[in-house]
Protein backbone atom coordinates (compact mmCIF):
# COMPACT_ATOMS: atom_id res chain seq x y z
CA UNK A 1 -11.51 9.28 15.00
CA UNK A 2 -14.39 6.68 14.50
CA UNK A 3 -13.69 6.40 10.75
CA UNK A 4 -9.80 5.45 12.12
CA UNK A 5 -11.38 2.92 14.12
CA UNK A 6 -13.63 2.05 10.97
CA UNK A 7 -10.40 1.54 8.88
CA UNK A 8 -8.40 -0.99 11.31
CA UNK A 9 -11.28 -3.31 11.97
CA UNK A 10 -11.61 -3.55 7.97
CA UNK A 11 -7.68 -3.81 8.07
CA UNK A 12 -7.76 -6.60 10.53
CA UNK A 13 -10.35 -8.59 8.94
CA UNK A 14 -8.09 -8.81 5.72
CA UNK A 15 -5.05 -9.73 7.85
CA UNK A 16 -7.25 -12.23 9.67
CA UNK A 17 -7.41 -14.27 5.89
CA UNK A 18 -3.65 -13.44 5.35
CA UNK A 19 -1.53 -13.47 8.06
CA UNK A 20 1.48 -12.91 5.53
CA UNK A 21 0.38 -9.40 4.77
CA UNK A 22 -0.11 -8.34 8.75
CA UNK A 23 1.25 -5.16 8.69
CA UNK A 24 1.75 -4.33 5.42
CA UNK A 25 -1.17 -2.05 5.15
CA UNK A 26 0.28 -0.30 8.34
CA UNK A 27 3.80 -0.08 6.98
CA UNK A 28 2.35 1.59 3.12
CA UNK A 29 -0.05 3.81 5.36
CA UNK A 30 2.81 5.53 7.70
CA UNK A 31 5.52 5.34 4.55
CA UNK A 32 2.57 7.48 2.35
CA UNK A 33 2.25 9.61 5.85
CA UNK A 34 5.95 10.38 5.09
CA UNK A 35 5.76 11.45 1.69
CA UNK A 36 2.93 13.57 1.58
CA UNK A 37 3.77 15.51 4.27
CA UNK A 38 7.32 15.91 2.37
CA UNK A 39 5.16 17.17 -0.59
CA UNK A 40 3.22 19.47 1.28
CA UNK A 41 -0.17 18.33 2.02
CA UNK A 42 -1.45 18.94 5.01
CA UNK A 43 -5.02 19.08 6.70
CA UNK A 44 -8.03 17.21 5.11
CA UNK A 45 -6.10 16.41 2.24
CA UNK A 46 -2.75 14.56 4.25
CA UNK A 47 -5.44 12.88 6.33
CA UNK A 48 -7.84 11.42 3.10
CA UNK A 49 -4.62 10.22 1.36
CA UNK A 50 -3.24 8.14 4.78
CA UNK A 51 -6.77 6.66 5.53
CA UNK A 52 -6.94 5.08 1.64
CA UNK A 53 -3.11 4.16 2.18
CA UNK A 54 -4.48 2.07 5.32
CA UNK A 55 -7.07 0.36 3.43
CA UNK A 56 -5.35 0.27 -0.03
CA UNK A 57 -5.47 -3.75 -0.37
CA UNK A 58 -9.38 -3.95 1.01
CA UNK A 59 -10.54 -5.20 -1.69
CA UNK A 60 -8.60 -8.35 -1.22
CA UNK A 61 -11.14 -9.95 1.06
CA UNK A 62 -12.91 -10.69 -1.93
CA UNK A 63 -10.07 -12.81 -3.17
CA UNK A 64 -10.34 -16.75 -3.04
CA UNK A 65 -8.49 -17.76 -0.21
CA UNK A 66 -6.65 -19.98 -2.13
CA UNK A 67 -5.60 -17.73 -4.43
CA UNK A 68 -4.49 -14.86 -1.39
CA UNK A 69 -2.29 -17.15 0.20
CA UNK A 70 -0.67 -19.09 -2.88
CA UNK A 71 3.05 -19.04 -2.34
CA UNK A 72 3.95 -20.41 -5.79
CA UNK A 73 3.80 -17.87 -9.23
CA UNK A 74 0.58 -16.85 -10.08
CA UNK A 75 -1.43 -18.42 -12.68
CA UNK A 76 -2.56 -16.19 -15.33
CA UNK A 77 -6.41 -16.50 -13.83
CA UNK A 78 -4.86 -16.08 -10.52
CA UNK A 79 -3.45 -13.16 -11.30
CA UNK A 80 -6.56 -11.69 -13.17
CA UNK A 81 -7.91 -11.81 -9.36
CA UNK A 82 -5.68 -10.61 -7.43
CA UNK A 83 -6.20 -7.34 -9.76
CA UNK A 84 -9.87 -6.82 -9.48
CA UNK A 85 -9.03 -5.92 -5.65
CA UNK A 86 -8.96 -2.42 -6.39
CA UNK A 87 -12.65 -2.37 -7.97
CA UNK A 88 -13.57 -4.85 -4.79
CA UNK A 89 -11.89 -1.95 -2.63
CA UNK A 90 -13.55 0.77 -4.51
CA UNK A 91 -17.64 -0.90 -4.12
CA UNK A 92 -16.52 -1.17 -0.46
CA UNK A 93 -15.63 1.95 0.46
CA UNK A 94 -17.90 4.14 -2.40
CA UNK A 95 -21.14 2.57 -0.22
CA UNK A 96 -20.24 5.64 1.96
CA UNK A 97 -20.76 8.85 0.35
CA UNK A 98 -17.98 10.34 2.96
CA UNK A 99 -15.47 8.01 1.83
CA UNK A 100 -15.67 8.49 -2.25
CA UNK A 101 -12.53 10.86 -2.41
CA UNK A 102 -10.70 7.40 -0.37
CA UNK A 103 -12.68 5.24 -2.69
CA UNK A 104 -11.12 6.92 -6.14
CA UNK A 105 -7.67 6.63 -4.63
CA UNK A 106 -7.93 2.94 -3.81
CA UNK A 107 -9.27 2.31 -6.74
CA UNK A 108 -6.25 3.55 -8.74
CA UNK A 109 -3.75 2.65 -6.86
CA UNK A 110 -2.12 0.09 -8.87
CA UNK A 111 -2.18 2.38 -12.09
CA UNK A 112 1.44 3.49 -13.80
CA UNK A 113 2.94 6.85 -14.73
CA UNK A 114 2.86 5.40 -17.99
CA UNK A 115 -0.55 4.49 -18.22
CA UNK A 116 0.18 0.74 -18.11
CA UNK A 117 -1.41 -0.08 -14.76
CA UNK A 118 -4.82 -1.52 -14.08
CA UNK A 119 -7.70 -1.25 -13.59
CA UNK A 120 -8.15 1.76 -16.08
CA UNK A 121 -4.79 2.48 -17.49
CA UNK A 122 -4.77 5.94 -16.07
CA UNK A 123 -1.95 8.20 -17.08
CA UNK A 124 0.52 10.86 -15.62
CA UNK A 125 -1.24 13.48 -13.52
CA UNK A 126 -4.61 11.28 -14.48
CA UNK A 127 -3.97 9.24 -11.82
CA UNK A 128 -4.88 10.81 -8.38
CA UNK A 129 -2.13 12.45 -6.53
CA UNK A 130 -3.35 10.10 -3.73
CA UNK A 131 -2.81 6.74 -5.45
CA UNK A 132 0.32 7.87 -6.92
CA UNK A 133 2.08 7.97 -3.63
CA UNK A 134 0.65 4.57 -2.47
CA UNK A 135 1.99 3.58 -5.70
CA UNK A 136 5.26 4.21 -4.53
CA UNK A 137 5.53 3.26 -1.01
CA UNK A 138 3.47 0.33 -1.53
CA UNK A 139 6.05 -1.14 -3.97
CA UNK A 140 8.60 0.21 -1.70
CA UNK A 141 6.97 -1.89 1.37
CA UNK A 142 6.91 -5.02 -1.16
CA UNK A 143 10.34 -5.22 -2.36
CA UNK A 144 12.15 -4.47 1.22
CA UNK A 145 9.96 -7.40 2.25
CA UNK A 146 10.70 -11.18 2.35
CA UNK A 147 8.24 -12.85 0.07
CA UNK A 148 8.02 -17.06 -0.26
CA UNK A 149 9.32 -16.64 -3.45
CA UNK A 150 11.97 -14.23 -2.46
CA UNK A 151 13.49 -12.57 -0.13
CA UNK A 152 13.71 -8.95 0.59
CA UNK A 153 15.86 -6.51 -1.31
CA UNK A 154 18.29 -4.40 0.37
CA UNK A 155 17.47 -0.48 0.52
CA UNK A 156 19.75 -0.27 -1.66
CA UNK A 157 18.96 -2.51 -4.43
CA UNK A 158 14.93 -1.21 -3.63
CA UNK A 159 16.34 2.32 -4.43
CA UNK A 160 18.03 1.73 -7.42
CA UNK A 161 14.91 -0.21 -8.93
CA UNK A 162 12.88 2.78 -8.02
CA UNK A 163 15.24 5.26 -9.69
CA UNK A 164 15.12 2.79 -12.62
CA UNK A 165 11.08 3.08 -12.56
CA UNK A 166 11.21 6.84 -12.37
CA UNK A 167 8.60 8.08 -15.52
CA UNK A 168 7.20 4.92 -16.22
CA UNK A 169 5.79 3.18 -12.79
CA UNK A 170 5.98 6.01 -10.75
CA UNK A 171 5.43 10.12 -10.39
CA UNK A 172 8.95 11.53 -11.33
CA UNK A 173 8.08 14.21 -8.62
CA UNK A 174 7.67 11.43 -5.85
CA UNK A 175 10.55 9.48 -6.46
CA UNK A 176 12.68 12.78 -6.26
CA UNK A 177 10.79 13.73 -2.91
CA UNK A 178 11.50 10.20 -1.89
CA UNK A 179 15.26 10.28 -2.28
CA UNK A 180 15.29 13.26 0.23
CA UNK A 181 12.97 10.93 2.81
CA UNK A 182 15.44 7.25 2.08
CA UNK A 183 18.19 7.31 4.08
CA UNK A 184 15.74 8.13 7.17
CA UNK A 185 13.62 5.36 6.06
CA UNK A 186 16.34 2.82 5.55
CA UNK A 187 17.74 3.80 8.95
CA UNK A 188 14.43 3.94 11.34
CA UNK A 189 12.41 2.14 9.52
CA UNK A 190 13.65 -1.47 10.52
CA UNK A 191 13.64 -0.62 13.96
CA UNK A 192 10.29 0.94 13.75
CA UNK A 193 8.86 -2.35 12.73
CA UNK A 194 10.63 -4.33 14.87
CA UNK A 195 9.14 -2.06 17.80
CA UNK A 196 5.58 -2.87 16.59
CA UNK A 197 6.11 -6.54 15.92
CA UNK A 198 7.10 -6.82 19.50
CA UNK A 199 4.28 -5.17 20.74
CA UNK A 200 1.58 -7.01 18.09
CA UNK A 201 3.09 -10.11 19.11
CA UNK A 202 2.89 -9.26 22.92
CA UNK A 203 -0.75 -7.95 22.33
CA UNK A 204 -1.45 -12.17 20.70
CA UNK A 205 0.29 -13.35 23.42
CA UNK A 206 -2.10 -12.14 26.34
CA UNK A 207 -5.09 -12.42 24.06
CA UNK A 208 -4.01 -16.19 24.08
């Protein structure tokens, strides 16, 4: 319970720098919730793998501000940033000995079936089970979301580019797991988030 409590303060101090990501971390963390229980961990295990969903993008806090909130394309410097998050993530969290296991699976989080990710190029069943599903629902989060330089994909077209991805960004295992978890997602999930954002923005309003 405390180390829940732990993980939304360090949550809410990224959001604080980047209001465009507010609940994004939330979102990745119940979609990975979702999945692994579909896959059948349960326990320790289910619980160590939706903590590191909720604090996946830590490490952005030590991203330039300028660069974190940049709504134009990335330059290539810019970019080279915004990927050392997960080794800013991972000297975060690793400064607790109880939160290594979360530490290793924020730190690969960004890696690719095909070994073609970052930071370490990781490969196949390499890459912790962990990081593969926040793989997944973390690129599922970003393309069902409007962006300033686009806006959000249907579930649909977001399914179809995952299918496309199968064996190269992502765990051929998840994605199938995932198909059997979609059409629930593409029909509560909207109004799951919509129920939140009312009550976030309620929450702001009486803080105000």
């Amino acid at each position: 319970m405390v180390y829940h409590d732990i993980i939304e303060c360090l949550v809410a101090a990224l959001e604080a720098r980047d209001p465009y990501t507010r609940g994004h971390s939330e979102r990745v963390a119940d979609m990975t919730l979702d999945l692994a229980r579909r896959i059948g961990l349960k326990g320790a295990e289910l619980e160590a793998v939706h903590i590191a969903a909720h604090v996946h993008d830590i490490g952005k806090i030590g991203v330039p501000d300028k660069i974190l909130s940049k709504q134009d394309k990335l330059l290539p410097h810019e970019r080279d940033a915004i990927q050392r998050h997960p080794k800013i993530g991972y000297r975060i969290l690793a400064k607790s000995k109880k939160l290594k296991r979360i530490a290793l699976m924020t730190l690969h989080h960004h890696e690719r079936w095909d070994g073609n990710g970052y930071p370490s190029g990781l490969k196949g069943e390499a890459i912790p089970l962990g990081s593969r599903i926040i793989a997944l629902c973390d690129a599922v989060d970003a393309m069902t979301s409007d962006r300033p330089y686009r806006q959000a994909l249907s579930w649909q077209e977001c399914w179809d580019e995952v299918v496309s991805c199968k064996a190269l960004q992502f765990d051929p295992v998840l994605v199938e797991a995932a198909e059997g978890l979609w059409h629930m997602w593409e029909i509560k999930w909207p109004k799951r988030q919509a129920k939140k954002l009312k009550l976030l923005q309620s929450k702001e309003a009486f803080e105000i």
